[in-house]
PDB file of N, CA and C in Angstrom:
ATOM      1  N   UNK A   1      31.197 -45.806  20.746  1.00  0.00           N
ATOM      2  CA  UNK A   1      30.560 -46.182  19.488  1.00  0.00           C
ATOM      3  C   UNK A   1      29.327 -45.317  19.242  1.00  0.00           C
ATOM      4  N   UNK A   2      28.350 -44.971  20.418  1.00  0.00           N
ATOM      5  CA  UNK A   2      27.081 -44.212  20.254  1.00  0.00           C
ATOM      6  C   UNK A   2      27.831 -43.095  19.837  1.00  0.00           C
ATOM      7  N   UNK A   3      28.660 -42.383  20.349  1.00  0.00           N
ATOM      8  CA  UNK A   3      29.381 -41.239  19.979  1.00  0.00           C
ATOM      9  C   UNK A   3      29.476 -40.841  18.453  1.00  0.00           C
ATOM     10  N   UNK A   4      30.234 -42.082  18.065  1.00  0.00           N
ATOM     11  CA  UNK A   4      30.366 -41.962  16.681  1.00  0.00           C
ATOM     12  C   UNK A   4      29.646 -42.109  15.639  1.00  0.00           C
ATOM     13  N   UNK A   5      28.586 -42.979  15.808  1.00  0.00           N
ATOM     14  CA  UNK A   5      27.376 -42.841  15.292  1.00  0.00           C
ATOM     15  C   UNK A   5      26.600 -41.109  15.295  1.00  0.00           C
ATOM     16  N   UNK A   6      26.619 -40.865  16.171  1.00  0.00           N
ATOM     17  CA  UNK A   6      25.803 -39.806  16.685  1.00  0.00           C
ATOM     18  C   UNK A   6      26.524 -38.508  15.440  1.00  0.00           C
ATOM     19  N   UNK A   7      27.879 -38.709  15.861  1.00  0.00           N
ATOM     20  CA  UNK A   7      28.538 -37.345  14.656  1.00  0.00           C
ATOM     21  C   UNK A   7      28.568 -37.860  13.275  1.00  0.00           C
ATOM     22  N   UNK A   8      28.771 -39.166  13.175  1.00  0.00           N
ATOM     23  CA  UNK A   8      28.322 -39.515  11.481  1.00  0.00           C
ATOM     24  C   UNK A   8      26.787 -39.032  11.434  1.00  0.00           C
ATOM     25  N   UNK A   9      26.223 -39.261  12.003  1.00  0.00           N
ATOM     26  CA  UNK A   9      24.590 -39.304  11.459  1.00  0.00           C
ATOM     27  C   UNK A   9      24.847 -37.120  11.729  1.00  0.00           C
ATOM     28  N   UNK A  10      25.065 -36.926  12.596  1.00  0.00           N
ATOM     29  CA  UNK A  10      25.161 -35.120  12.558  1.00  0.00           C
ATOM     30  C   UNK A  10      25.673 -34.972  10.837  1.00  0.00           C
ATOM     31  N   UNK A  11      26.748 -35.593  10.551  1.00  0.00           N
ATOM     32  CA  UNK A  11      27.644 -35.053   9.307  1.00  0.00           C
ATOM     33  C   UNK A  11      27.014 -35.305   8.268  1.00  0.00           C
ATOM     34  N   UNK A  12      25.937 -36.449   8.380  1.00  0.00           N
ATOM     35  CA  UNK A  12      25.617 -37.109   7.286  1.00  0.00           C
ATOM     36  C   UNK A  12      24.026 -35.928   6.813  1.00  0.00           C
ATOM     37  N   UNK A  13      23.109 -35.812   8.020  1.00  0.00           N
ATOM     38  CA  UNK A  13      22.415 -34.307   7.712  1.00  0.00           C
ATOM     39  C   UNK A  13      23.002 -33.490   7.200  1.00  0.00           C
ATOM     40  N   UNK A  14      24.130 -32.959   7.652  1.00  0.00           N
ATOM     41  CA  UNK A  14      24.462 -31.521   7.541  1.00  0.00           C
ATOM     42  C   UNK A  14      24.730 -31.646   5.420  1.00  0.00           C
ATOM     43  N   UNK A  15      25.482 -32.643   5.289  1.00  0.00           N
ATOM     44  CA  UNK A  15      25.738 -32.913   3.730  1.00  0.00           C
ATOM     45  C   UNK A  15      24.291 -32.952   3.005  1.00  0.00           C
ATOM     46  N   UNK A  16      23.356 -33.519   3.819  1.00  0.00           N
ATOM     47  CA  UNK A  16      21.984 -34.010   3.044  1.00  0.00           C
ATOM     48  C   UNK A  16      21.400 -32.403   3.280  1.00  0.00           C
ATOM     49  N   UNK A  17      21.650 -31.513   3.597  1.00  0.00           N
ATOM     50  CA  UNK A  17      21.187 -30.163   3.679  1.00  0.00           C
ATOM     51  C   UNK A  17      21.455 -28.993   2.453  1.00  0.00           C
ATOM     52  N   UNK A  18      23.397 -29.594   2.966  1.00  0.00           N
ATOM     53  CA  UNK A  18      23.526 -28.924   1.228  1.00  0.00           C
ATOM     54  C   UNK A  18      23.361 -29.248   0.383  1.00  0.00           C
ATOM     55  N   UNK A  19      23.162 -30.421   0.306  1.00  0.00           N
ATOM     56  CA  UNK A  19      22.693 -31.531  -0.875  1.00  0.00           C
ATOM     57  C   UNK A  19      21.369 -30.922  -1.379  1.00  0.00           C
ATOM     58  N   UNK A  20      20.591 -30.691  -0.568  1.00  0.00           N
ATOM     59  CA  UNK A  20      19.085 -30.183  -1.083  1.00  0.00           C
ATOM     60  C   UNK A  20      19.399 -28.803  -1.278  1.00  0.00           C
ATOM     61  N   UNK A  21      19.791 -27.712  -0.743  1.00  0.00           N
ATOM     62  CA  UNK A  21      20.194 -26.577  -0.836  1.00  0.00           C
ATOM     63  C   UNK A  21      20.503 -26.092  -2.527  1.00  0.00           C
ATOM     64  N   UNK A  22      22.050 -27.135  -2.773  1.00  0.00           N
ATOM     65  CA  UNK A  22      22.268 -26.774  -4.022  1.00  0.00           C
ATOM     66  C   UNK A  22      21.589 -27.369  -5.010  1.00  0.00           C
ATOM     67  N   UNK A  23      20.384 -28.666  -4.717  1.00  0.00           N
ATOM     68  CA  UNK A  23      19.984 -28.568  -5.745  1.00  0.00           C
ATOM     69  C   UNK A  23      18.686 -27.830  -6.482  1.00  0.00           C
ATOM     70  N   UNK A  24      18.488 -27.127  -5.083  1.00  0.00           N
ATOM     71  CA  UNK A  24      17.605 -26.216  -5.238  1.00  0.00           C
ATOM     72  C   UNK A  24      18.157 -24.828  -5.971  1.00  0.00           C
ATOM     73  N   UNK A  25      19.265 -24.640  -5.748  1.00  0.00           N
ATOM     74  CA  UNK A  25      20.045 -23.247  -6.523  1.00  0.00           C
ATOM     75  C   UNK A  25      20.211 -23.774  -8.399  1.00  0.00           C
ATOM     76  N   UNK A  26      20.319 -25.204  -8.313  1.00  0.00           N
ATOM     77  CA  UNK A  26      20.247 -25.982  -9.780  1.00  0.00           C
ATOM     78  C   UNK A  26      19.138 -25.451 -10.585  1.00  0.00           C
ATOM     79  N   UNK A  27      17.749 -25.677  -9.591  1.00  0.00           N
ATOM     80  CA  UNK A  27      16.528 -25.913 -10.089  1.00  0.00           C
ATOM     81  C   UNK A  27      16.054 -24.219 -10.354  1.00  0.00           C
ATOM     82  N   UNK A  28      16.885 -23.038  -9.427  1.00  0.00           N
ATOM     83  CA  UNK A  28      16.404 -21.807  -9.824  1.00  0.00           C
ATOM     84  C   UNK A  28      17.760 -21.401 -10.821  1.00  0.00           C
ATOM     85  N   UNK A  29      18.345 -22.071 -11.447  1.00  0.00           N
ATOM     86  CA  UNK A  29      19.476 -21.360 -12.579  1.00  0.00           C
ATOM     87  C   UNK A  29      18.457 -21.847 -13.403  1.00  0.00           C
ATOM     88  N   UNK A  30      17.973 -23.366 -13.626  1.00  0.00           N
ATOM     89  CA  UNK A  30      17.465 -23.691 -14.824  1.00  0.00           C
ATOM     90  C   UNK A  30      16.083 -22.659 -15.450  1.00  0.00           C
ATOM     91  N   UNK A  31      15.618 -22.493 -14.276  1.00  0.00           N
ATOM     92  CA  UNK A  31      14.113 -21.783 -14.486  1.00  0.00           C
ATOM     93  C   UNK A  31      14.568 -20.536 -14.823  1.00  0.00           C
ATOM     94  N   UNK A  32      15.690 -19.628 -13.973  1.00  0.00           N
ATOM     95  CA  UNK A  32      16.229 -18.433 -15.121  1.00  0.00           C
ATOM     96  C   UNK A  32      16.712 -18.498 -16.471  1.00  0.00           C
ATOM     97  N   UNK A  33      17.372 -19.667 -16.719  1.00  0.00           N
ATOM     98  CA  UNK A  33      18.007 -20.207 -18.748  1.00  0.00           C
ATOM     99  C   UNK A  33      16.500 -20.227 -19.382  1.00  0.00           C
ATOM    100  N   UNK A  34      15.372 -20.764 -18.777  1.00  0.00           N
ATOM    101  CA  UNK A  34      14.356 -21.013 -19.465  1.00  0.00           C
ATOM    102  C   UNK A  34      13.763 -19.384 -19.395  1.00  0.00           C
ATOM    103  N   UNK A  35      13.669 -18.650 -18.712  1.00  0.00           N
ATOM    104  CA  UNK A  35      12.671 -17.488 -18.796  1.00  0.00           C
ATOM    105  C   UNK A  35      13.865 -16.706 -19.744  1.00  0.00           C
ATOM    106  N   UNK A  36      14.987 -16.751 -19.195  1.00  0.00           N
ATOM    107  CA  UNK A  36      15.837 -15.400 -20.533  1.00  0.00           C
ATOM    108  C   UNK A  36      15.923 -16.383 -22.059  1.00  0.00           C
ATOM    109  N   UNK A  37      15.354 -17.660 -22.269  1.00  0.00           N
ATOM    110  CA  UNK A  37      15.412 -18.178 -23.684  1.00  0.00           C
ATOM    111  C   UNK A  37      13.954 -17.351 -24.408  1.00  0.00           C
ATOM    112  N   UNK A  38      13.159 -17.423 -23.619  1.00  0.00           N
ATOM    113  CA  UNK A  38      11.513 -16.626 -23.611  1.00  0.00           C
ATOM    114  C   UNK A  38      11.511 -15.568 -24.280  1.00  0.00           C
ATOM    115  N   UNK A  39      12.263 -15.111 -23.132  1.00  0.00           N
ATOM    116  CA  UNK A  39      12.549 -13.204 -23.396  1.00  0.00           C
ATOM    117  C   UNK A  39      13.084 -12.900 -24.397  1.00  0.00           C
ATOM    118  N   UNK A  40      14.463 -13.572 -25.209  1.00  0.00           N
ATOM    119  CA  UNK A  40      15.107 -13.396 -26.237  1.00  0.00           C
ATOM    120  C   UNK A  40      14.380 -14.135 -27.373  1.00  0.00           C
ATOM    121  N   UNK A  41      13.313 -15.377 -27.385  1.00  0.00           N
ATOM    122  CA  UNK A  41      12.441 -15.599 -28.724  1.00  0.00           C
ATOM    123  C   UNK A  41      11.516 -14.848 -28.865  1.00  0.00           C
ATOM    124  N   UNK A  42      10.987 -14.150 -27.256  1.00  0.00           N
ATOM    125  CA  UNK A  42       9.674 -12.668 -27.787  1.00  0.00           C
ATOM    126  C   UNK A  42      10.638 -11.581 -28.517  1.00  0.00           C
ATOM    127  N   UNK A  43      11.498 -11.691 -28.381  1.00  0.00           N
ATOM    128  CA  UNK A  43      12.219 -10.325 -28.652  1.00  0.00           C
ATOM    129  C   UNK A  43      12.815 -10.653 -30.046  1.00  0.00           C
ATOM    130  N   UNK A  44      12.886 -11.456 -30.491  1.00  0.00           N
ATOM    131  CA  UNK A  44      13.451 -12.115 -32.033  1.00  0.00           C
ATOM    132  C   UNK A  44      12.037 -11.657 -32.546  1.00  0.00           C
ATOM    133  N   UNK A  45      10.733 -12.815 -32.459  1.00  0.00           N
ATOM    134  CA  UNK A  45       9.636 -12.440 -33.018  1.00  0.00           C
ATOM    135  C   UNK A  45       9.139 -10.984 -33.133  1.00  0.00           C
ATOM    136  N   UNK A  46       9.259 -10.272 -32.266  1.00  0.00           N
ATOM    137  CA  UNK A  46       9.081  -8.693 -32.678  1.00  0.00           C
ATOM    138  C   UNK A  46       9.851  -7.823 -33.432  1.00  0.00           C
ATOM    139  N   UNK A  47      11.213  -8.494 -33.650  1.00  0.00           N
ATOM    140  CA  UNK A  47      12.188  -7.915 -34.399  1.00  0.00           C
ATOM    141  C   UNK A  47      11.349  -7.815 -35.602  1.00  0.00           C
ATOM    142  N   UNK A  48      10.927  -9.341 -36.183  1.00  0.00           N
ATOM    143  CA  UNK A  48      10.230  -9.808 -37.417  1.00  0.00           C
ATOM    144  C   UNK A  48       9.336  -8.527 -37.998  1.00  0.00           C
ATOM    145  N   UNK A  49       8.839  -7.530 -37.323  1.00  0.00           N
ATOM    146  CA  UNK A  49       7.960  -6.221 -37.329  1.00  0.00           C
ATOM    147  C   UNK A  49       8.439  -5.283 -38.307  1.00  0.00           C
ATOM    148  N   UNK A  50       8.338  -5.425 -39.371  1.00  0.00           N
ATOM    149  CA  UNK A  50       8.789  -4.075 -40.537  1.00  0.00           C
ATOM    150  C   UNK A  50       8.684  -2.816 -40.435  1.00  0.00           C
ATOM    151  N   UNK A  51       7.560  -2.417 -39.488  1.00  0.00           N
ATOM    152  CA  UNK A  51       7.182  -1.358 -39.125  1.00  0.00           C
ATOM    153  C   UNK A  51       8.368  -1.187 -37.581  1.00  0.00           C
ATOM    154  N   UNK A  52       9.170  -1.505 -37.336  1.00  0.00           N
ATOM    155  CA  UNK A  52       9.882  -1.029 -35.743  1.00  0.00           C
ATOM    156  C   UNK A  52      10.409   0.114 -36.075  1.00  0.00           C
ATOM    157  N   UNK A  53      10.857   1.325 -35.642  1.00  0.00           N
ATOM    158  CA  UNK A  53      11.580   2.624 -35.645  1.00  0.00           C
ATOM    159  C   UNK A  53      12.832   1.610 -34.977  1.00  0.00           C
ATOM    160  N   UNK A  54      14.016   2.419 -35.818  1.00  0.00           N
ATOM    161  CA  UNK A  54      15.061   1.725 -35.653  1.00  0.00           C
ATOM    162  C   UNK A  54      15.751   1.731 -34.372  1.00  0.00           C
ATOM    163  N   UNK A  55      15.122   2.870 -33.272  1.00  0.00           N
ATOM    164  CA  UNK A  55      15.525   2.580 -32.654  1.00  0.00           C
ATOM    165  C   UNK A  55      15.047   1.452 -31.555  1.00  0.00           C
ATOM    166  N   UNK A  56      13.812   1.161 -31.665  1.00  0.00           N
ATOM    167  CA  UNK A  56      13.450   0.036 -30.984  1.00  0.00           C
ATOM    168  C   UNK A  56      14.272  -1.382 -31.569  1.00  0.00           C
ATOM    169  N   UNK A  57      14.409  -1.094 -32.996  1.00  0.00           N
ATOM    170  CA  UNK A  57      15.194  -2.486 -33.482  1.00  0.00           C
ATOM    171  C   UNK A  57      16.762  -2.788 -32.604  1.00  0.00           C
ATOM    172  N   UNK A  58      17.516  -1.515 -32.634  1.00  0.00           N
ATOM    173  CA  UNK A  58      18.203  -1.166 -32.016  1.00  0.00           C
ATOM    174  C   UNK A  58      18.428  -1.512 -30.769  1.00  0.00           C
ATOM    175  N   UNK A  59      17.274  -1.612 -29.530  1.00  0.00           N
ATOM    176  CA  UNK A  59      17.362  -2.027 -28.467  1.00  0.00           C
ATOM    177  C   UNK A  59      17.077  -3.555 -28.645  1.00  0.00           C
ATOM    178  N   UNK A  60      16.028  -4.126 -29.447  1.00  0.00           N
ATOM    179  CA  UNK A  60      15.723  -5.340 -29.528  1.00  0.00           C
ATOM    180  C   UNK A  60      17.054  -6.326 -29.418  1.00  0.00           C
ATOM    181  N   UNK A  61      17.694  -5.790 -30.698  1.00  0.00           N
ATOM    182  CA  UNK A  61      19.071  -6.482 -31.541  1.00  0.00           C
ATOM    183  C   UNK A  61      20.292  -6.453 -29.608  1.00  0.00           C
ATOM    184  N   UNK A  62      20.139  -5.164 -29.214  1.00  0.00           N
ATOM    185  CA  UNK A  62      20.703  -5.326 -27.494  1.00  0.00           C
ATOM    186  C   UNK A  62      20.314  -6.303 -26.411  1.00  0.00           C
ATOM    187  N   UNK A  63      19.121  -6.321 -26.500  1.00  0.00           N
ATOM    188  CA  UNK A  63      18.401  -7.240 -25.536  1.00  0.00           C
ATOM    189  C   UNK A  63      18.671  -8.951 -25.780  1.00  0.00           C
ATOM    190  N   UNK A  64      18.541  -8.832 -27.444  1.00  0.00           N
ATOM    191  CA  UNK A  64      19.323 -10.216 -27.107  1.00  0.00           C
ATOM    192  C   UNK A  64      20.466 -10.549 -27.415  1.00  0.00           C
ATOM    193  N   UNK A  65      21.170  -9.788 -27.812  1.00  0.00           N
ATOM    194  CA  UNK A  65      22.636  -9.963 -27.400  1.00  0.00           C
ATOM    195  C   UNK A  65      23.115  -9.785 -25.536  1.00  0.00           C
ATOM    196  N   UNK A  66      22.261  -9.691 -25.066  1.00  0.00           N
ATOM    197  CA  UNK A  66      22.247  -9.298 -23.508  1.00  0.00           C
ATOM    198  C   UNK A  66      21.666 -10.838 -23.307  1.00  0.00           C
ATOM    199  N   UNK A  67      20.834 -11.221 -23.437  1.00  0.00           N
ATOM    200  CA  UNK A  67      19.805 -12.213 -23.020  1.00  0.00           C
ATOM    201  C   UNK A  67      20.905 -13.682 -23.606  1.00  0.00           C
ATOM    202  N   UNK A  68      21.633 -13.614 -25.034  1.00  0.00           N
ATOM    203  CA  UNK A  68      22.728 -14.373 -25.096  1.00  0.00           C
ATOM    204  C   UNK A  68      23.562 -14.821 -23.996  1.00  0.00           C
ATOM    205  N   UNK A  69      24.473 -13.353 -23.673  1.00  0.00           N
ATOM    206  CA  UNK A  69      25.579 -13.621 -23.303  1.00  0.00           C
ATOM    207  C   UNK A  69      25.082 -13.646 -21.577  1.00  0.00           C
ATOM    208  N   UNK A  70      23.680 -13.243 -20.976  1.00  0.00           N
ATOM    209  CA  UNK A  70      23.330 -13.978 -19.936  1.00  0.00           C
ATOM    210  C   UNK A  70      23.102 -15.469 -19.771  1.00  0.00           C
ATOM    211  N   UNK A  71      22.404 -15.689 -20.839  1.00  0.00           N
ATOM    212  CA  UNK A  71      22.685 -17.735 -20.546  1.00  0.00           C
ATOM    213  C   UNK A  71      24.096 -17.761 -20.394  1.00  0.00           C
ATOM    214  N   UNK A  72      25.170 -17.587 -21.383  1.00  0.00           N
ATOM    215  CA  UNK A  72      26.262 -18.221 -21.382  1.00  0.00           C
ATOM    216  C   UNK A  72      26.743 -18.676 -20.098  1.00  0.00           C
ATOM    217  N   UNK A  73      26.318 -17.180 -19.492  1.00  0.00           N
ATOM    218  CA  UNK A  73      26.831 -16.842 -17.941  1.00  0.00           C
ATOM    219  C   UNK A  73      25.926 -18.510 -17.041  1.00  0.00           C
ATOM    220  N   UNK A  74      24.940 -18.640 -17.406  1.00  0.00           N
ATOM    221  CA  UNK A  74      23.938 -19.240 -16.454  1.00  0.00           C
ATOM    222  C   UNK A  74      24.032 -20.635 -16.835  1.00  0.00           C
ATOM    223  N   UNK A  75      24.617 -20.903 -18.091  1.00  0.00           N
ATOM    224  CA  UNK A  75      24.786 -22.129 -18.264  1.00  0.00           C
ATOM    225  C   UNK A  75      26.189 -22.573 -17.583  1.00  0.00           C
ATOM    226  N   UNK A  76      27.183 -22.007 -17.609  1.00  0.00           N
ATOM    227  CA  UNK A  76      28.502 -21.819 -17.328  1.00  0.00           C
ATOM    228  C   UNK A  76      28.284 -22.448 -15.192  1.00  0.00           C
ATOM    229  N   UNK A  77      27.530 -21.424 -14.431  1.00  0.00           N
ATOM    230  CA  UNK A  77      26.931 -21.687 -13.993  1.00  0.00           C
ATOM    231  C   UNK A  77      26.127 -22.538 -13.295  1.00  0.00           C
ATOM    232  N   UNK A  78      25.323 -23.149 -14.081  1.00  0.00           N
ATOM    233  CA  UNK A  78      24.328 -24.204 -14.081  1.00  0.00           C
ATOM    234  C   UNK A  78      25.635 -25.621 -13.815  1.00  0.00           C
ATOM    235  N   UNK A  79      26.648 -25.370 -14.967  1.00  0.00           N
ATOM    236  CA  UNK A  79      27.176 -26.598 -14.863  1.00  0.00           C
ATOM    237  C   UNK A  79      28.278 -26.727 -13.556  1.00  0.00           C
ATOM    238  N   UNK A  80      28.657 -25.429 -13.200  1.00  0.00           N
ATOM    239  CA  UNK A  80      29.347 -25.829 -11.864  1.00  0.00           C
ATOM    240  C   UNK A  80      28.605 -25.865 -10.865  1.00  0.00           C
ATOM    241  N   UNK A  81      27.478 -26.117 -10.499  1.00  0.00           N
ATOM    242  CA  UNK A  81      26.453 -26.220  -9.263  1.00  0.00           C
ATOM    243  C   UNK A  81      26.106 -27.802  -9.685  1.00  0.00           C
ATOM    244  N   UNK A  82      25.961 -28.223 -11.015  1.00  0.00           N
ATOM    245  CA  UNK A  82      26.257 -29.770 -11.265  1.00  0.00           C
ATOM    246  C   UNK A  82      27.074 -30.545 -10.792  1.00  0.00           C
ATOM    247  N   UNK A  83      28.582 -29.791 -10.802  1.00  0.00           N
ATOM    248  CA  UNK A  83      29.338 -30.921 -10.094  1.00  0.00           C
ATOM    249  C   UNK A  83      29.467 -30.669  -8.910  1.00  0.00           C
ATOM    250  N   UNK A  84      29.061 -29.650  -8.339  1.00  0.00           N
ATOM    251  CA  UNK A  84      29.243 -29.613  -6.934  1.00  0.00           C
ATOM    252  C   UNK A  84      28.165 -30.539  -6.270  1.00  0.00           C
ATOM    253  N   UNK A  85      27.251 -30.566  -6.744  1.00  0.00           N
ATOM    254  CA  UNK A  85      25.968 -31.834  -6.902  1.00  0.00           C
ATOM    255  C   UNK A  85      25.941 -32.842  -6.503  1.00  0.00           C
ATOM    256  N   UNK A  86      27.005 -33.543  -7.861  1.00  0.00           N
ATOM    257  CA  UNK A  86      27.396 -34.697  -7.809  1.00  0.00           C
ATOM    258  C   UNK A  86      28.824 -35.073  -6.876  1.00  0.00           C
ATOM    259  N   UNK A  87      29.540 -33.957  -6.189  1.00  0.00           N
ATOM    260  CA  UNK A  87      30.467 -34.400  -5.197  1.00  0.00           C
ATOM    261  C   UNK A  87      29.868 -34.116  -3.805  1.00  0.00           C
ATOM    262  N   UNK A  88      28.704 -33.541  -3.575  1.00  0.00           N
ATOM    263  CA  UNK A  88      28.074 -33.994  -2.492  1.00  0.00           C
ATOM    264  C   UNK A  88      27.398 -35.119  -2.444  1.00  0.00           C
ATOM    265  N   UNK A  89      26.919 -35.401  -3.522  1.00  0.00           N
ATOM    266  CA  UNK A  89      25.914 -36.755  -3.723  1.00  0.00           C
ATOM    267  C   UNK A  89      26.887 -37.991  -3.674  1.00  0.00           C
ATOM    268  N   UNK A  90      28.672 -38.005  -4.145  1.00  0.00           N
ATOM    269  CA  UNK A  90      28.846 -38.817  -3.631  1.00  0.00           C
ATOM    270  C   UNK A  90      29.474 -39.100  -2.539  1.00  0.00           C
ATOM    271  N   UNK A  91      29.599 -37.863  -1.522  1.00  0.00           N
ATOM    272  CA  UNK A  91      30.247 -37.429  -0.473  1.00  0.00           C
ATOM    273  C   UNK A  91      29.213 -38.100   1.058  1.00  0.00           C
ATOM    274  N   UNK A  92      28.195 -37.877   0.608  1.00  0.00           N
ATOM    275  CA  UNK A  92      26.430 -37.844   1.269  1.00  0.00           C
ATOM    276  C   UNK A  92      26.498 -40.173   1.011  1.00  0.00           C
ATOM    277  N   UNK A  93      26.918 -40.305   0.108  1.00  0.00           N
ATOM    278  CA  UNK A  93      26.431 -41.944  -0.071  1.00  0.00           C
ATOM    279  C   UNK A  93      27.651 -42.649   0.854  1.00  0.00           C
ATOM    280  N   UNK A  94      28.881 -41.970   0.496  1.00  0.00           N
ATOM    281  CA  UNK A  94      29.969 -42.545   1.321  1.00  0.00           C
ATOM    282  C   UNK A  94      29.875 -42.544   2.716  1.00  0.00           C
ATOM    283  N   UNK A  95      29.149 -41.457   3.182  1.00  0.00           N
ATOM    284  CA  UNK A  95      28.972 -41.083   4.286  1.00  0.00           C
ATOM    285  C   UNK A  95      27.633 -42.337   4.952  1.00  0.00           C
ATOM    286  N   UNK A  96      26.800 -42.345   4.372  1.00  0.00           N
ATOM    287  CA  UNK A  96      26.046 -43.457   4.315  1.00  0.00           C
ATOM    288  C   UNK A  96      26.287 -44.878   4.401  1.00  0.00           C
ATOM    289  N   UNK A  97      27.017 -45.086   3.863  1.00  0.00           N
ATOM    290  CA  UNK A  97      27.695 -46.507   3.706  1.00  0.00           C
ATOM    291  C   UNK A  97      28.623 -46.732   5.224  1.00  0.00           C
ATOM    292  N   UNK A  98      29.261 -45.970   5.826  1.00  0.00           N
ATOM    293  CA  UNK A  98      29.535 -45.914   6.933  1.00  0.00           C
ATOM    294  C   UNK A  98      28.920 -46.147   7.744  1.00  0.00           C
ATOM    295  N   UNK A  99      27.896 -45.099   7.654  1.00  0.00           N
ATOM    296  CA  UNK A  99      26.707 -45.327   8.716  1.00  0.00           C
ATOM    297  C   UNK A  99      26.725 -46.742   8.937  1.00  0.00           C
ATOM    298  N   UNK A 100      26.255 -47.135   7.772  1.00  0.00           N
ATOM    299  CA  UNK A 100      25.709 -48.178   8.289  1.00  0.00           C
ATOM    300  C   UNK A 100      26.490 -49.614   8.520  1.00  0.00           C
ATOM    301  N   UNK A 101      27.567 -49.225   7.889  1.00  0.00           N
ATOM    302  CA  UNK A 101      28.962 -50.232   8.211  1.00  0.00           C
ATOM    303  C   UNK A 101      28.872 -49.846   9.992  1.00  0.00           C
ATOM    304  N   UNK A 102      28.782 -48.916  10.455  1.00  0.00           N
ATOM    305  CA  UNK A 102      29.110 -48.612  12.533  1.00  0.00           C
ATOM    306  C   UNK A 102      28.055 -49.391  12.574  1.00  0.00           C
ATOM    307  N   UNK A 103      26.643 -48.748  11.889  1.00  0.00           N
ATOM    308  CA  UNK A 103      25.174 -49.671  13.108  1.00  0.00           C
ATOM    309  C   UNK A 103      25.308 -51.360  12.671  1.00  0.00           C
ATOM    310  N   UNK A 104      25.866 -51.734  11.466  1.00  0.00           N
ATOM    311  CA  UNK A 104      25.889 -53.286  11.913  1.00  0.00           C
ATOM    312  C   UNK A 104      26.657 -54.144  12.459  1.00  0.00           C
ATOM    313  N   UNK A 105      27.689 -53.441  12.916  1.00  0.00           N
ATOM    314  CA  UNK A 105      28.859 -54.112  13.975  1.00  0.00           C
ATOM    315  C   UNK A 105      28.197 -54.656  15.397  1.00  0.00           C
TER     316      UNK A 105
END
């Protein structure tokens, strides 16, 4: 019985590891969607500039069509590190519930 306790509680860390892991990879996708939304509203507002040589407009009009189709990517992204999230989170509770179904026998 100590045995088995001993490798549930091992299994039950090792899940609560990736558990924090990915939601730490969550928390650095979101903070990249937020800095390339930044980058592409400075880069809109300077468009606004009547005076740009076209070719700076030119790169602008690139950058956020770049800065677009990078969220897409990061949201796309963002949402599969969500469910992987939530199937450790409920992988990590099941695992829990065990636990403690062995220690009160």
């Amino acid at each position: 019985m100590n045995a088995e306790v001993s490798a549930l509680q091992k299994e039950v860390d090792i899940i609560h590891m990736r558990l924090l892991r990915a939601n730490k990879e969550l928390s650095d996708i979101s903070h990249k969607i937020k800095d390339n939304r930044n980058i592409r509203e400075r880069t809109q507002i300077a468009l606004c500039d009547t005076e740009l040589p076209v070719l700076d407009a030119t790169f602008k009009n690139a950058l956020i069509e770049s800065c677009r189709n990078t969220n897409t990517c990061l949201e796309l992204s963002f949402a599969d590190k969500k469910v992987s999230c939530e199937k450790l989170e409920l992988q990590h509770t099941k695992l829990l519930k065990k636990l403690a179904t062995l220690l009160t026998q």
